[in-house]
Protein backbone atom coordinates (compact mmCIF):
# COMPACT_ATOMS: atom_id res chain seq x y z
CA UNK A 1 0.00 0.00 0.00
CA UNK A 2 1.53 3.16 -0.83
CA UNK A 3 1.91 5.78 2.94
CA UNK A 4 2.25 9.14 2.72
CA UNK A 5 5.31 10.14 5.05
CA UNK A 6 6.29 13.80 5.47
CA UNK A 7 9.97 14.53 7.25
CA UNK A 8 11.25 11.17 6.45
CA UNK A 9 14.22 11.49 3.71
CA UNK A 10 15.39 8.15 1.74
CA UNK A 11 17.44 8.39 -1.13
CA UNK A 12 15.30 5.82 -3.06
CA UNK A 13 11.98 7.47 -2.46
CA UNK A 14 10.49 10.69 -3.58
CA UNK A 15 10.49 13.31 -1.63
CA UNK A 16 6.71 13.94 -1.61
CA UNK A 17 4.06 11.94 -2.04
CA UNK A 18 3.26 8.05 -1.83
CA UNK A 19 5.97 5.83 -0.94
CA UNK A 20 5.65 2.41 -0.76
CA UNK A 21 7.40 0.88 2.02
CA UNK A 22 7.88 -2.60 3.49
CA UNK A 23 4.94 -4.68 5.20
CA UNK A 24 7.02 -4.56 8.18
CA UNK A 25 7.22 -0.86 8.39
CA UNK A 26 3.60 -0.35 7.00
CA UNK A 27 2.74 -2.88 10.58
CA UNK A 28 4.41 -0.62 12.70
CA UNK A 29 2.63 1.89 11.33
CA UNK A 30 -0.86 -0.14 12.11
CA UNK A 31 0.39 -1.26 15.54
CA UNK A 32 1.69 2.69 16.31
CA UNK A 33 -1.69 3.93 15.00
CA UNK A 34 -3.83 1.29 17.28
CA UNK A 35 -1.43 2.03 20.16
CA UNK A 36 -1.27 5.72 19.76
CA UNK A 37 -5.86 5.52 19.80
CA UNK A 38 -5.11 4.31 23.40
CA UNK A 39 -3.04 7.11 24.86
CA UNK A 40 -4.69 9.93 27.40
CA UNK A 41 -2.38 12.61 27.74
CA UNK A 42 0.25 12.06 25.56
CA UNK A 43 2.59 12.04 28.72
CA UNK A 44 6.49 11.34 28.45
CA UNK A 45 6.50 7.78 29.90
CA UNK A 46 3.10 7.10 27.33
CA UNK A 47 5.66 8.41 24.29
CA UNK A 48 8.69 6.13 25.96
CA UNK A 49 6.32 3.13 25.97
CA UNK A 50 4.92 3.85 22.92
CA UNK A 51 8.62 4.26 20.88
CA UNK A 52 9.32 0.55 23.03
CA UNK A 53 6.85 -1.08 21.92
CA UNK A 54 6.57 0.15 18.53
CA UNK A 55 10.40 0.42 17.50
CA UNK A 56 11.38 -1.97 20.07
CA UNK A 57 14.15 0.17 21.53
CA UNK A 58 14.71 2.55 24.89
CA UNK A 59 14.67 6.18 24.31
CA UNK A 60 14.77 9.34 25.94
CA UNK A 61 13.16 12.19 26.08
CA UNK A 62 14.97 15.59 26.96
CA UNK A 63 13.32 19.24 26.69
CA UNK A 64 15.34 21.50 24.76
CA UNK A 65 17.35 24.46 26.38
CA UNK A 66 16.04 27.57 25.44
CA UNK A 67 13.12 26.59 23.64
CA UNK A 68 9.45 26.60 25.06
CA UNK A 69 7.75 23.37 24.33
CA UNK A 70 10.33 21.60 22.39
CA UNK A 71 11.95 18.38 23.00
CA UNK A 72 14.76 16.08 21.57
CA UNK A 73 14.30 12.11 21.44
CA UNK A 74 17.64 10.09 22.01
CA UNK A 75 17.59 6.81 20.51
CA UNK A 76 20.40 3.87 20.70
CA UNK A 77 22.41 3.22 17.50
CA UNK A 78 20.47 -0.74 17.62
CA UNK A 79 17.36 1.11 16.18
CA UNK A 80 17.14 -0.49 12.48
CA UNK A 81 18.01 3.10 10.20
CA UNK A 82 14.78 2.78 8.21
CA UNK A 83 12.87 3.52 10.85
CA UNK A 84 14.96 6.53 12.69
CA UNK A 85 12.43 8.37 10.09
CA UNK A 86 9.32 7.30 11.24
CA UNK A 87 10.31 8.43 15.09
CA UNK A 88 10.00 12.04 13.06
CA UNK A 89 7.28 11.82 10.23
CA UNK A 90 4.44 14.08 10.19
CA UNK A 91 1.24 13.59 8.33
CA UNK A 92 -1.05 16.38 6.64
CA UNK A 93 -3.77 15.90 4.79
CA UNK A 94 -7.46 16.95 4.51
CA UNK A 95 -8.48 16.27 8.57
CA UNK A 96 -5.18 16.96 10.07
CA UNK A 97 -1.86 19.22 9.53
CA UNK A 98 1.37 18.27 10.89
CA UNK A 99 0.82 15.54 13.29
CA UNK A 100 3.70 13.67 14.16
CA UNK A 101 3.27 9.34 14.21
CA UNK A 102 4.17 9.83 17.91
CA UNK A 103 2.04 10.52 20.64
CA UNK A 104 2.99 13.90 21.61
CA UNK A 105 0.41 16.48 23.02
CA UNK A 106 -0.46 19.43 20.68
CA UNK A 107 1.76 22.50 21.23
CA UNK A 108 4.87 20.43 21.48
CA UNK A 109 7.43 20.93 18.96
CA UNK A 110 10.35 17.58 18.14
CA UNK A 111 13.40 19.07 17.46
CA UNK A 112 15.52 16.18 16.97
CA UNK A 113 15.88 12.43 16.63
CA UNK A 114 19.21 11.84 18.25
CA UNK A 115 21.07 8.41 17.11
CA UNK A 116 23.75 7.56 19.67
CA UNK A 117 27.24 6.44 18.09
């Protein structure tokens, strides 16, 4: 099925528009979607659990100095590199403009993805 994904760059794909991707991406997105239905308040440990059990990795989440609303998301280098862009991708379309895949409360801004060495 082709996905729309805004903010995630790969050299192979377009920069805009449909991109097919792998049915083991395109079930993360499913299992992301289902899982991100269930969350209340779009807390940090909800967004920690949700990044575990969606891109099977522990993250963290730091605010960003200076900034108002803003925060960066450290990953481990063991996250698989096609999905680093997912952790970021924002969808707009007809209902909705820029809302990230993760579950973060309106009003806050992601800064970053941060890959550790």
């Amino acid at each position: 099925f082709p996905v729309t994904i805004h903010g995630w760059w790969l050299s192979t794909a377009p920069a805009t528009g449909n991109v097919y991707v792998s049915d083991a991406i395109y079930r993360r997105f499913i299992v992301g979607k289902i899982f991100k239905n269930q969350v209340t308040g779009g807390t940090i440990p909800e967004l920690l659990v949700f990044i575990k059990i969606v891109f099977s990795v522990d993250a963290s989440v730091t605010p960003v100095d200076g900034e108002v609303m803003a925060i960066d998301i450290t990953v481990p280098s063991s996250i698989d590199p096609s999905l680093v862009g997912l952790l970021s991708a924002i969808r707009s379309d007809d209902d909705v403009e820029n809302e990230y895949f993760l579950p973060i409360p309106t009003g806050v801004r992601l800064n970053d993805v941060i890959v550790l060495p």
